[in-house]
Structure formats: structure tokens, C-alpha cells
N, C-alpha and C. Protein backbone atom coordinates (compact mmCIF):
# COMPACT_ATOMS: atom_id res chain seq x y z
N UNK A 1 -20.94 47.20 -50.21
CA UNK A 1 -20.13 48.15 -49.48
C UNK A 1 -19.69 47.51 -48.17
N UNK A 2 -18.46 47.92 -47.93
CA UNK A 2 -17.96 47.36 -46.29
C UNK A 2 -17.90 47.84 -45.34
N UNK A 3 -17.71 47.57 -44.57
CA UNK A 3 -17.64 48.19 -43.12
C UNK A 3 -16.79 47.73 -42.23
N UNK A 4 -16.14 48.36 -41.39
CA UNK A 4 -15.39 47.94 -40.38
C UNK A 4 -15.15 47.07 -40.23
N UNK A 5 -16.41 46.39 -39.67
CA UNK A 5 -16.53 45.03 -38.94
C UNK A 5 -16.36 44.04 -40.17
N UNK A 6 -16.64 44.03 -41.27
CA UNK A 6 -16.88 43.34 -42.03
C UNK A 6 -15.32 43.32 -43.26
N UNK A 7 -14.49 43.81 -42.61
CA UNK A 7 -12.69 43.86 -43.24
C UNK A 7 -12.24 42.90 -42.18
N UNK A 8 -11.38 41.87 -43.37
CA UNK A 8 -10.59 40.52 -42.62
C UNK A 8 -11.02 39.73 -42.68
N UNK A 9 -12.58 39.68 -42.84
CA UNK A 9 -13.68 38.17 -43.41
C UNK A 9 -13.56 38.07 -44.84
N UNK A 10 -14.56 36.78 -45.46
CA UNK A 10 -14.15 36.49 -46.46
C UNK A 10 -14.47 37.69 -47.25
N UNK A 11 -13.37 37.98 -48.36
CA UNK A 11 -13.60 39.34 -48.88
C UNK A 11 -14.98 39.45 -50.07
N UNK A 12 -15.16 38.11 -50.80
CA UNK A 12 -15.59 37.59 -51.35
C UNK A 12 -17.75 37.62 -51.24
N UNK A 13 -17.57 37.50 -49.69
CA UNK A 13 -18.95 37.46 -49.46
C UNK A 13 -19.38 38.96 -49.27
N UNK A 14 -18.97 40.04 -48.86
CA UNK A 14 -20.02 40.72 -48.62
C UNK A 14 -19.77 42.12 -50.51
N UNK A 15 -19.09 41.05 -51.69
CA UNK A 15 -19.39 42.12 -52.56
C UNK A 15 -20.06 42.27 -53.13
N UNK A 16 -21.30 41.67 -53.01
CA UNK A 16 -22.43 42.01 -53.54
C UNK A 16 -23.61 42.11 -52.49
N UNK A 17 -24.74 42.60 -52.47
CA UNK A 17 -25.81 42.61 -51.31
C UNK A 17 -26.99 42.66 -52.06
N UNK A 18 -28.12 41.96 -51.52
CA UNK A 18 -29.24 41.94 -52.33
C UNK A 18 -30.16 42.40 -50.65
N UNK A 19 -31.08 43.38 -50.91
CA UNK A 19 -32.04 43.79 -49.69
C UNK A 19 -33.35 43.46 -50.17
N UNK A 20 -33.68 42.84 -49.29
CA UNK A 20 -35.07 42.11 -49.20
C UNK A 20 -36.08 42.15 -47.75
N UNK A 21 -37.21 42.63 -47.90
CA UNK A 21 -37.94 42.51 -46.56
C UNK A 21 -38.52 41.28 -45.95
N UNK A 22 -38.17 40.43 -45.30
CA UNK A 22 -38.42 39.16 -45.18
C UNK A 22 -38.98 39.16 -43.55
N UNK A 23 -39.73 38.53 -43.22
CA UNK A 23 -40.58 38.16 -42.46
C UNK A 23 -39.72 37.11 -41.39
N UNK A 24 -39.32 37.08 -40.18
CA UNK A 24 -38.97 36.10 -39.54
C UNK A 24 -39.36 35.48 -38.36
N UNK A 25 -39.93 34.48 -38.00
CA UNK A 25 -40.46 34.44 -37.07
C UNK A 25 -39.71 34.61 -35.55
N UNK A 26 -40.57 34.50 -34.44
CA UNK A 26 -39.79 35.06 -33.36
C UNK A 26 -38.64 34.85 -32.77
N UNK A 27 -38.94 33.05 -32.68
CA UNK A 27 -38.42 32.51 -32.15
C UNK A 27 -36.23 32.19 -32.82
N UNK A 28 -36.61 32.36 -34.22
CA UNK A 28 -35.57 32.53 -35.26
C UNK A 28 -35.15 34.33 -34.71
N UNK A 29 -35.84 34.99 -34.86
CA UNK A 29 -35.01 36.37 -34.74
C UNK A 29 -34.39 36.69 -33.02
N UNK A 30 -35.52 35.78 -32.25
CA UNK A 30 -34.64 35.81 -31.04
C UNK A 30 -33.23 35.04 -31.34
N UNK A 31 -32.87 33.74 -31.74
CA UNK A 31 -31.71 32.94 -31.80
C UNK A 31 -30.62 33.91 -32.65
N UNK A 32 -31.11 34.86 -33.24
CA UNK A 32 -29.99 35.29 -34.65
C UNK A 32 -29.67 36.40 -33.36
N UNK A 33 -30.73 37.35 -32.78
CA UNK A 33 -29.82 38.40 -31.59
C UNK A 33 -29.22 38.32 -30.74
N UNK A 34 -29.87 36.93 -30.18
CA UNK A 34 -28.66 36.63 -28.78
C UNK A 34 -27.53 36.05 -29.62
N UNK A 35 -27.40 35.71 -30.71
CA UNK A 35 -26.03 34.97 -31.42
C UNK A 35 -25.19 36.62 -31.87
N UNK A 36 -25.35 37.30 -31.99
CA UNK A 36 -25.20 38.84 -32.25
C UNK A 36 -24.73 39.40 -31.02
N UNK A 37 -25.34 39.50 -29.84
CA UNK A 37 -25.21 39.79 -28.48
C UNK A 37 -23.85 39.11 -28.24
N UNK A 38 -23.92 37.70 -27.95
CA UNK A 38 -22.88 36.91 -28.15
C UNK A 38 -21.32 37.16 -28.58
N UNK A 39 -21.71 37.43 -29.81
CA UNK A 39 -20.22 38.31 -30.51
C UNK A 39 -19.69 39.12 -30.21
N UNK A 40 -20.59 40.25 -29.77
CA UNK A 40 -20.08 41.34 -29.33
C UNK A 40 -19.95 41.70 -27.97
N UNK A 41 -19.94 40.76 -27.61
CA UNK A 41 -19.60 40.53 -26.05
C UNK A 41 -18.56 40.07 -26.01
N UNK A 42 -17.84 39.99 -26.77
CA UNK A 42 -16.47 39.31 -26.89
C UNK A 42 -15.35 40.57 -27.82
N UNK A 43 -16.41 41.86 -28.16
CA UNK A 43 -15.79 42.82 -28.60
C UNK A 43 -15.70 43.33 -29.68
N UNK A 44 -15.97 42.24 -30.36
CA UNK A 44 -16.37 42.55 -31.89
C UNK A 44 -17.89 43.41 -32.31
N UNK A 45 -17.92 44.16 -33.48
CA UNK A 45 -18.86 44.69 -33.97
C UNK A 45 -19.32 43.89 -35.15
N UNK A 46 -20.60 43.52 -35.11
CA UNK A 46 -21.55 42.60 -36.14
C UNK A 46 -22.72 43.18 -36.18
N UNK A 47 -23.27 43.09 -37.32
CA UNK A 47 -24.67 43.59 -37.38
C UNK A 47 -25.59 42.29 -37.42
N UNK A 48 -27.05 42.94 -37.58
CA UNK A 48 -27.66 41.86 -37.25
C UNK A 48 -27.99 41.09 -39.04
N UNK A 49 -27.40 42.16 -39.91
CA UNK A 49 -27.11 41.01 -41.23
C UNK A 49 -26.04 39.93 -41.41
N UNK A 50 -25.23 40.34 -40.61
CA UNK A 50 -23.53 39.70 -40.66
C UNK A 50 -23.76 38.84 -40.27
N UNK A 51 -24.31 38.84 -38.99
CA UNK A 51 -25.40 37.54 -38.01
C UNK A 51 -25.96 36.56 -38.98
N UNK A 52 -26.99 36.91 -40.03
CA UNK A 52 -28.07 35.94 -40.61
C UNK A 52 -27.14 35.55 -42.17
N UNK A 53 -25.84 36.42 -42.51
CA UNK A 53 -25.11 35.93 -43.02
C UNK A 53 -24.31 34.76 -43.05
N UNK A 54 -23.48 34.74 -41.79
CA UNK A 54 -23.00 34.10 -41.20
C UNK A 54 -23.70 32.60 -40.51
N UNK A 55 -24.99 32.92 -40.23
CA UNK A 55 -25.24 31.62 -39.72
C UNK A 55 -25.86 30.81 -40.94
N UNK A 56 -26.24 31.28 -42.13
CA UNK A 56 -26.66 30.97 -43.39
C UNK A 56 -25.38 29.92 -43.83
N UNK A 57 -24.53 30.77 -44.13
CA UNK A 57 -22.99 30.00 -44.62
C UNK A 57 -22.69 29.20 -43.59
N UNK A 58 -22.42 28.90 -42.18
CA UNK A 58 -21.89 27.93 -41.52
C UNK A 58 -22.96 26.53 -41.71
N UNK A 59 -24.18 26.79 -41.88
CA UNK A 59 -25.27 25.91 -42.19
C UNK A 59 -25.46 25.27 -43.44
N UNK A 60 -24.75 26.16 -44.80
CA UNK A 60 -24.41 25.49 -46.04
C UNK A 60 -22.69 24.44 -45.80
N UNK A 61 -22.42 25.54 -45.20
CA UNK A 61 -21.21 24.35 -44.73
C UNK A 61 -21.09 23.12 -44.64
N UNK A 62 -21.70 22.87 -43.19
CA UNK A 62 -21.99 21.97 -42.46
C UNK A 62 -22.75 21.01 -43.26
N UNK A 63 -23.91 21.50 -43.96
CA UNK A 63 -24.60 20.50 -45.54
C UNK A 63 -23.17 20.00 -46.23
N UNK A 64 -22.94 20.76 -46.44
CA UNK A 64 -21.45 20.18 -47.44
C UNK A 64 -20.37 19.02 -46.55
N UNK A 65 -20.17 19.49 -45.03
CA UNK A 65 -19.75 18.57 -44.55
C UNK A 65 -20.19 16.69 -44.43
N UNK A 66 -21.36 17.49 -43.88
CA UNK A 66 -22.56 16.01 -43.59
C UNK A 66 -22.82 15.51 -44.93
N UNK A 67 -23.05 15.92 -46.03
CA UNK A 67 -23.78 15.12 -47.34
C UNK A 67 -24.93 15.53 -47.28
N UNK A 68 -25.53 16.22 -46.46
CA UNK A 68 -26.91 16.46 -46.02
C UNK A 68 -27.22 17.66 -47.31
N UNK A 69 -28.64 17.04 -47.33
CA UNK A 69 -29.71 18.04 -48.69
C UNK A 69 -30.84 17.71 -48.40
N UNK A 70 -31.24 17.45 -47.28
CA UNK A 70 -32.62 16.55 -47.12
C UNK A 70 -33.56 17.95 -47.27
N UNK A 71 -33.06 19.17 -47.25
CA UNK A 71 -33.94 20.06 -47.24
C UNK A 71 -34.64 20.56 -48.50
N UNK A 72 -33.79 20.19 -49.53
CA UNK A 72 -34.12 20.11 -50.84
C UNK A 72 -35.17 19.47 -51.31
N UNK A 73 -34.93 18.03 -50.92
CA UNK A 73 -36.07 17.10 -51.17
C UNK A 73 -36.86 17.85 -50.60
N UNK A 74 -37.46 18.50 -49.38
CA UNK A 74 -38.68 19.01 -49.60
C UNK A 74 -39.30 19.93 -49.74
N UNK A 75 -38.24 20.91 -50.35
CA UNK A 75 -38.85 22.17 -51.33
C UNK A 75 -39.52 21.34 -52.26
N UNK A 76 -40.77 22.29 -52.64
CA UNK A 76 -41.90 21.88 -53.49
C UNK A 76 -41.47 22.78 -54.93
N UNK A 77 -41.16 21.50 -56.01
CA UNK A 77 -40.91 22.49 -57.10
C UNK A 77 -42.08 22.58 -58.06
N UNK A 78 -42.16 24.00 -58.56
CA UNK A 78 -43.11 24.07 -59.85
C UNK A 78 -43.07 23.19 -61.20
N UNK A 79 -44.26 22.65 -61.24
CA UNK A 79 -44.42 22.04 -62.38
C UNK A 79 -44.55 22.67 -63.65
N UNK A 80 -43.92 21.85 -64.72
CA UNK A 80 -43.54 22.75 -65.87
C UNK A 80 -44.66 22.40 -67.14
């Protein structure tokens, strides 16, 4: 479902939503509110999912830019 704030972005990302209770530590949920604060200090309305959306995708990006996957290598996968 959309919202306000969330018409004119990619239309693509917010049509589906999966809700999950996830645990974040402090120092991460401080960086995602003042990045939230941030935005809307400039006038815009964002929530604080649009926030952990958004900085998710600019960070897959940026992997895609750089070549970078080093994070992969050290996810630990299950043995089969």
C-alpha cells in the first residue's frame, strides 16, 4: 500500500511489503533517525521504513557500482 510520501519514487519498490520484527542495534537505529530527521528537514515526509528502505537499496547499489560482495563471502552457509 502507498502513501503520500511514497508517490513519485520507484513505483516498483514499495508493491509488495513483508513485516518483520527485527532487532536493531543502537547505534544503527540512531544513524537510520537522524538520516530520517535529515529528510524531513528539508520538507519531505519519510517514515522510518522508507529510511531503512532506502538506505538498504543505495547500499545494494553502490555493491553493484564497486564490484563489491565481500559481504557474502562471509555469510556462513548451511551445509547440505
Amino acid at each position: 500500500m502507498q502513501n503520500d510520501s511514497t508517490r513519485g519514487q520507484d513505483p516498483g519498490l514499495w508493491d509488495r511489503t513483508i513485516f518483520r520484527t527485527v532487532p536493531i542495534p543502537v547505534p544503527a537505529f540512531d544513524h537510520l533517525k537522524n538520516y530520517q530527521r535529515a529528510i524531513q528537514a528539508t520538507g519531505k515526509s519519510i517514515t522510518f521504513n522508507e529510511v531503512l528502505a532506502r538506505v538498504v537499496m543505495e547500499h545494494q547499489q553502490q555493491n553493484a557500482v564497486n564490484g563489491t560482495r565481500k559481504h557474502e563471502q562471509t555469510i556462513a552457509r548451511p551445509r547440505a
